[in-house]
N, C-alpha and C. Protein backbone atom coordinates (compact mmCIF):
# COMPACT_ATOMS: atom_id res chain seq x y z
N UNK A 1 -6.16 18.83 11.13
CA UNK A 1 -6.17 17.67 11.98
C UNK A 1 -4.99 17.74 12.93
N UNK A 2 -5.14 17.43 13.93
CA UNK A 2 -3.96 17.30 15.32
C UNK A 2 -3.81 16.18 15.43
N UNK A 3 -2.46 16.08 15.86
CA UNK A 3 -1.51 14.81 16.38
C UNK A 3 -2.42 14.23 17.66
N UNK A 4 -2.77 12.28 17.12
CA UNK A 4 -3.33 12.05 18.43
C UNK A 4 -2.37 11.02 18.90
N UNK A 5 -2.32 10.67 20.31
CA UNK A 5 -1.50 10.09 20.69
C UNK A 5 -2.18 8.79 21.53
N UNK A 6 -2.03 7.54 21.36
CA UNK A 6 -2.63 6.35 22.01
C UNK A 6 -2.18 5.17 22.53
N UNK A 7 -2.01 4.85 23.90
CA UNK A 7 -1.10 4.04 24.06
C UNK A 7 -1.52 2.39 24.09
N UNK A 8 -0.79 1.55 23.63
CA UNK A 8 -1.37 0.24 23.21
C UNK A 8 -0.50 -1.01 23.99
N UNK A 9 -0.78 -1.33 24.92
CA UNK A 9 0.95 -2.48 25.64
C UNK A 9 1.82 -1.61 25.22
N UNK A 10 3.47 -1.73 24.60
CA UNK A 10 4.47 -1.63 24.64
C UNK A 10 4.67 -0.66 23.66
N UNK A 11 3.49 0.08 22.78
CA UNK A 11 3.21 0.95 21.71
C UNK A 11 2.62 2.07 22.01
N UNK A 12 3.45 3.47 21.70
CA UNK A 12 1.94 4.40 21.63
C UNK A 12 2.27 4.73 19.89
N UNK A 13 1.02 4.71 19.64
CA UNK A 13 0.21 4.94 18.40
C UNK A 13 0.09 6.55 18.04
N UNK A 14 1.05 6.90 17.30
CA UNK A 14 0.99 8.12 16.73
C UNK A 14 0.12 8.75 15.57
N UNK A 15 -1.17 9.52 15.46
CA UNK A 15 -1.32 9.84 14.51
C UNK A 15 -1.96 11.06 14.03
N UNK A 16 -2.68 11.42 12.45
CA UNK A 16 -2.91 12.66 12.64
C UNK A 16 -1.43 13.09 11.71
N UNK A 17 -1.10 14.99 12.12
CA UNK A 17 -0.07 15.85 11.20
C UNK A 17 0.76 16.17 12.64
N UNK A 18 1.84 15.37 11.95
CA UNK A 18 3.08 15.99 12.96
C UNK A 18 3.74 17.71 12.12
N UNK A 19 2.90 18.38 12.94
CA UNK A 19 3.13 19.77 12.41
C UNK A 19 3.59 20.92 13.45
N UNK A 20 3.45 21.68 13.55
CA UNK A 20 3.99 23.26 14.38
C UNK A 20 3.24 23.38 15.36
N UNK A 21 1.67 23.04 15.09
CA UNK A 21 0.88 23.31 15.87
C UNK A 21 0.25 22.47 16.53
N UNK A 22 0.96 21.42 16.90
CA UNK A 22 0.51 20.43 18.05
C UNK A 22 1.91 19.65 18.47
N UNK A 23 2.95 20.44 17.88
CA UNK A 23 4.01 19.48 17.99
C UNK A 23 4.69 19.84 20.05
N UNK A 24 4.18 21.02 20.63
CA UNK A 24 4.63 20.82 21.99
C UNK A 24 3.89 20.21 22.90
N UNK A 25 2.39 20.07 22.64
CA UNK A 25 1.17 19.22 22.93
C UNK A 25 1.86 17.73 22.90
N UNK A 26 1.92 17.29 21.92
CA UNK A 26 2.45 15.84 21.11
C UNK A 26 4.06 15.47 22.18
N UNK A 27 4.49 16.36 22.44
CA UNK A 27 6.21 15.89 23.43
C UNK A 27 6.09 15.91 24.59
N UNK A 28 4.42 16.54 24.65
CA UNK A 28 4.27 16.41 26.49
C UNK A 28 3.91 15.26 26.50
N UNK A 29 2.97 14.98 26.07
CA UNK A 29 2.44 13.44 26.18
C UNK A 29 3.03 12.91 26.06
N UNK A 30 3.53 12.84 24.56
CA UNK A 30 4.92 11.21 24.25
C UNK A 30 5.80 11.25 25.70
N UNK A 31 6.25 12.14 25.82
CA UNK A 31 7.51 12.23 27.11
C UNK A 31 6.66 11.55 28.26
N UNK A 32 5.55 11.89 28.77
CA UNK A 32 4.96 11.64 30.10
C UNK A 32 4.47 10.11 29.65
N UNK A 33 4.02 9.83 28.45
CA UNK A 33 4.14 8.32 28.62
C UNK A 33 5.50 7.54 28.80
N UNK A 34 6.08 7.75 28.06
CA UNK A 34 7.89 7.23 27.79
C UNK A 34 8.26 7.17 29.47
N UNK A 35 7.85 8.31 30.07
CA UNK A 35 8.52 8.84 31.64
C UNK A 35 7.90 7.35 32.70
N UNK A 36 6.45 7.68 32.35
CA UNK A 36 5.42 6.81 33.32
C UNK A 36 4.71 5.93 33.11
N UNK A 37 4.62 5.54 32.16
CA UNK A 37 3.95 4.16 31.46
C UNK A 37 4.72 3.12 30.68
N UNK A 38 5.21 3.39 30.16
CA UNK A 38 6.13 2.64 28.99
C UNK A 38 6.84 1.75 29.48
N UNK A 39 7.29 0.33 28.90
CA UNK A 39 7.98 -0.64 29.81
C UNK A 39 9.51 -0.07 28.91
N UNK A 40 10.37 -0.95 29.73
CA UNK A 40 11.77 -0.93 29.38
C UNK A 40 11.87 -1.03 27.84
N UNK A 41 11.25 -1.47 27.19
CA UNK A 41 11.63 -1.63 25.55
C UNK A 41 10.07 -1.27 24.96
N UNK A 42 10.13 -0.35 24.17
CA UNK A 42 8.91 0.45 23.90
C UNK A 42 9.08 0.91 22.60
N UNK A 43 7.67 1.73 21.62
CA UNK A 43 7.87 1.44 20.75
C UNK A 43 6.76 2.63 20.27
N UNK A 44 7.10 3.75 19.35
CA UNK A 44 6.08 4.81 18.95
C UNK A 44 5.84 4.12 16.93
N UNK A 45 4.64 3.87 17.10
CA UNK A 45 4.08 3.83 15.73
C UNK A 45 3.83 4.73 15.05
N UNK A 46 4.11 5.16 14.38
CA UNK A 46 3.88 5.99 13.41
C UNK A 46 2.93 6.19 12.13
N UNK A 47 2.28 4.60 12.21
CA UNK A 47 1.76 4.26 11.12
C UNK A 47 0.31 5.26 10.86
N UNK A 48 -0.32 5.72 11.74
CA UNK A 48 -0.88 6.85 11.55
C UNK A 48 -0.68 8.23 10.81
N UNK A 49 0.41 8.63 10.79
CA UNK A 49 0.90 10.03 10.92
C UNK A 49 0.41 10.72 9.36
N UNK A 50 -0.29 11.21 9.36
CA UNK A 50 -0.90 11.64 7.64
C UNK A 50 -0.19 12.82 6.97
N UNK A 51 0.72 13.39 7.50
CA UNK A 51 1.40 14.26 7.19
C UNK A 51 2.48 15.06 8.30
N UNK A 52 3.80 15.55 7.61
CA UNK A 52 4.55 15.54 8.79
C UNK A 52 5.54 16.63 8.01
N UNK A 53 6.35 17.43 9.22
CA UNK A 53 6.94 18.55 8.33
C UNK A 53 8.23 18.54 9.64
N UNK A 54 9.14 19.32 9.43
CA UNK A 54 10.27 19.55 10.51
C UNK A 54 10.12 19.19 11.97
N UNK A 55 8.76 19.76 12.26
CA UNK A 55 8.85 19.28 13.55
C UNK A 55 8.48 17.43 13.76
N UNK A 56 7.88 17.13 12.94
CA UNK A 56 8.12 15.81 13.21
C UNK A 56 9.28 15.02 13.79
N UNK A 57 10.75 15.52 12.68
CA UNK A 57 11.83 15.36 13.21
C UNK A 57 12.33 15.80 14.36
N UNK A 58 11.54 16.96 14.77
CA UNK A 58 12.03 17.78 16.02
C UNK A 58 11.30 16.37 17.68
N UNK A 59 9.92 15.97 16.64
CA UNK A 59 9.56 15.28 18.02
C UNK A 59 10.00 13.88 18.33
N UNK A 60 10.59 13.21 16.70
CA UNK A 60 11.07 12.39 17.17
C UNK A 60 12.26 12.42 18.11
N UNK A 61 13.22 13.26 17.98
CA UNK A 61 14.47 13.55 18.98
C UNK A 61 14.06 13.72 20.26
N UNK A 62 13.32 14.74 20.21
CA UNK A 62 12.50 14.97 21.87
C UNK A 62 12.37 13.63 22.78
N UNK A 63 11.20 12.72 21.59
CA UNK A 63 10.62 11.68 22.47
C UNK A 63 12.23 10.36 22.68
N UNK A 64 13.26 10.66 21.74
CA UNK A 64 14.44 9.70 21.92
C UNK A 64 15.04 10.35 23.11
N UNK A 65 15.21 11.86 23.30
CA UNK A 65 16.09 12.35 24.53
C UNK A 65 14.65 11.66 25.51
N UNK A 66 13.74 11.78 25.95
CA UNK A 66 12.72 11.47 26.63
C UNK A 66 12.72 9.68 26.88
N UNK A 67 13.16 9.11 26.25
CA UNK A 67 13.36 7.69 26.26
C UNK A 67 14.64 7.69 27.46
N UNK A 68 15.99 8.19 26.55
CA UNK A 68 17.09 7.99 27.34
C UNK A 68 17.07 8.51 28.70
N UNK A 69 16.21 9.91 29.08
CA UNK A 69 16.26 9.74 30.07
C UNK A 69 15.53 9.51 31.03
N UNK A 70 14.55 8.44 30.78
CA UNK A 70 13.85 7.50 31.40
C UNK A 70 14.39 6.20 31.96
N UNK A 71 15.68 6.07 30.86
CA UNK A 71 16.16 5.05 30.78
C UNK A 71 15.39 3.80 30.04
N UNK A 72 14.97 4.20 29.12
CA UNK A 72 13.98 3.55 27.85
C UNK A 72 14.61 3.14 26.79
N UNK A 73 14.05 1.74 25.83
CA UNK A 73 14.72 2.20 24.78
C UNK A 73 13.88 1.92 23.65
N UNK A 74 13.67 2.71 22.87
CA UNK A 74 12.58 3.33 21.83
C UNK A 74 13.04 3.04 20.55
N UNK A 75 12.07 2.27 20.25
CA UNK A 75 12.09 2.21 18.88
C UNK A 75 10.91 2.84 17.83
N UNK A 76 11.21 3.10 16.58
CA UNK A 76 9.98 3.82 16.16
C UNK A 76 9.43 3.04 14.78
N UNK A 77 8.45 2.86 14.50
CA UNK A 77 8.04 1.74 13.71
C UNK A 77 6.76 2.56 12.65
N UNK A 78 7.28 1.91 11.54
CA UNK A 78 5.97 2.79 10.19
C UNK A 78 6.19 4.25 10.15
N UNK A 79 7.60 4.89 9.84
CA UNK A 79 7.82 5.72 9.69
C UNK A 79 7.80 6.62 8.18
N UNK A 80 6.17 7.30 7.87
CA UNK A 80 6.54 7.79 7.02
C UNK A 80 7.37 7.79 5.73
N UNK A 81 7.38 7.53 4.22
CA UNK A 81 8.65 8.07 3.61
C UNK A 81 8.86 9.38 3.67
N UNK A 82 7.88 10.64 3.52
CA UNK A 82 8.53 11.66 3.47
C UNK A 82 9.10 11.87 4.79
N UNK A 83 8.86 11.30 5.52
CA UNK A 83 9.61 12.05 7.35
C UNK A 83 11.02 11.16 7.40
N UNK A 84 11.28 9.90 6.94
CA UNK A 84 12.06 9.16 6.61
C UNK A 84 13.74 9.94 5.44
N UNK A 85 12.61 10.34 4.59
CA UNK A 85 13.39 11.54 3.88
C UNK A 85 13.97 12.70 4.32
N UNK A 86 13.14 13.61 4.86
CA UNK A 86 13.86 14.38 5.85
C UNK A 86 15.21 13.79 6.97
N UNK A 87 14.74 12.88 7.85
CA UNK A 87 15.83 12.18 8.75
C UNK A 87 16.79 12.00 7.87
N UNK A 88 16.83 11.49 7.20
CA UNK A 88 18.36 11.02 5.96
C UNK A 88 19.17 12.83 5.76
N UNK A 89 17.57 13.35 5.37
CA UNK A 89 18.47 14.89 4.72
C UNK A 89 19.50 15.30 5.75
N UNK A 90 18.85 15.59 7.39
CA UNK A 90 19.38 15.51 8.64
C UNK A 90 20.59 14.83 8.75
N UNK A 91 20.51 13.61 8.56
CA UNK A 91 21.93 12.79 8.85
C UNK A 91 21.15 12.38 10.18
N UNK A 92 20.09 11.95 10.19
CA UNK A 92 19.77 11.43 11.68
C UNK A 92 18.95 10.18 11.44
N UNK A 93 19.53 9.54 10.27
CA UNK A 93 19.25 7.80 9.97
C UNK A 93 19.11 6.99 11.20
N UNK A 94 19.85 7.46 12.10
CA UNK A 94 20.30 6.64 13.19
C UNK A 94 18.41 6.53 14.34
N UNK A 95 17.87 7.12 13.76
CA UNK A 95 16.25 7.24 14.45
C UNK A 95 15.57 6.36 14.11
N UNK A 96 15.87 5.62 13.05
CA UNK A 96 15.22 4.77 12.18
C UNK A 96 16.17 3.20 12.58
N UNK A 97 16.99 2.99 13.49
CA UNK A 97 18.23 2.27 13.03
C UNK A 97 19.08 1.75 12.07
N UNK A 98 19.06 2.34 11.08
CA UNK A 98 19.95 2.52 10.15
C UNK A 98 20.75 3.09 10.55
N UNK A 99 22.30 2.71 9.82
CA UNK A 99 23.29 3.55 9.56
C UNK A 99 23.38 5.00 9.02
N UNK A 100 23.88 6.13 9.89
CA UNK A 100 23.38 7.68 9.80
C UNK A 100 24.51 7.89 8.03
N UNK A 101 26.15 7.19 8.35
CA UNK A 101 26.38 7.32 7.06
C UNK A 101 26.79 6.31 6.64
N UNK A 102 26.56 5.68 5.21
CA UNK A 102 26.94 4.72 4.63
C UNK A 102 28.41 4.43 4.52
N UNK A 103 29.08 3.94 4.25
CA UNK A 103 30.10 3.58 4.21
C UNK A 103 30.56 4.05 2.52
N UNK A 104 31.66 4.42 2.32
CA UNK A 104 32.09 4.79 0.84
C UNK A 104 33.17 3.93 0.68
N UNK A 105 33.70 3.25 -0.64
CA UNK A 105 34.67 2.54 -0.89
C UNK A 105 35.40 3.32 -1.84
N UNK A 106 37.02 3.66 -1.11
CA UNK A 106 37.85 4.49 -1.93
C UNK A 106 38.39 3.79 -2.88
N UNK A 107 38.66 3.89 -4.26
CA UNK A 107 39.39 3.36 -5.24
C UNK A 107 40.79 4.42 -5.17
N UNK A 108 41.63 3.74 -4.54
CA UNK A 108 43.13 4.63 -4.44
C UNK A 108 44.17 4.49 -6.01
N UNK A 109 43.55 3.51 -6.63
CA UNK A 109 43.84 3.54 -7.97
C UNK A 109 43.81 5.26 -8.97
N UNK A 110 42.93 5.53 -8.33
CA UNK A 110 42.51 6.74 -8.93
C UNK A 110 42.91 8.38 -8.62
N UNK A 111 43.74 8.03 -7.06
CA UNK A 111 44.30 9.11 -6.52
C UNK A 111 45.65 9.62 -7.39
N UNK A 112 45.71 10.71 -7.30
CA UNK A 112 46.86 10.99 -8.35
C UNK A 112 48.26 11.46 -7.26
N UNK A 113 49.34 11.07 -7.61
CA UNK A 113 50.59 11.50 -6.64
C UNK A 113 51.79 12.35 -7.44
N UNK A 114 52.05 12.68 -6.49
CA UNK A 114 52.55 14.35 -6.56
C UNK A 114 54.31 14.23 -6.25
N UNK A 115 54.73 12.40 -6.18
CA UNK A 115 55.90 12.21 -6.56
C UNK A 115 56.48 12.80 -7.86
């Protein structure tokens, strides 16, 4: 199955296997909508996507550089857990708007000194 792409008002509708073999197909389009259709605040669904592997992550970045330089701003909605999983592995939380790293709380109680 191939990535289909559908645009809805302020949404295009992603779905189908974000895979290897439709993933430069899939960034022309996303990009040329993002470029020429898409209003100022826009929005790729994902809720389709039936399976998804590296390049998924590869197209979400694409279609975010493709936003910014449209001057767009993209949000991505029904993202997968396993593609969700990957982004975290990445450190690229920040696709999802989440925080890329959590915050850690040092216990300095525990540091040892060398007085």
């Amino acid at each position: 199955m191939s990535t289909t792409l559908s645009a809805a008002g302020d949404t295009l509708q992603v779905g189908g296997e974000l895979d290897f073999a439709g993933a430069e197909r899939a960034l022309k389009q996303g990009s040329q909508w993002l470029r020429d259709e898409a209003p100022a605040q826009c929005r790729l669904d994902l809720a389709g996507v039936t399976r998804s592997n590296s390049a998924g992550v590869a197209l979400m970045l694409g279609w975010r550089r493709s936003a910014l330089e449209a001057g767009k701003v993209l949000a991505f909605d029904n993202v997968p857990e396993a593609l969700r999983s990957l982004l975290h592995l990445a450190g690229l939380d920040e696709l999802l708007g989440e925080p890329a790293v959590e915050s850690v709380r040092t216990d300095t109680s525990q540091v040892a000194s060398n007085d």
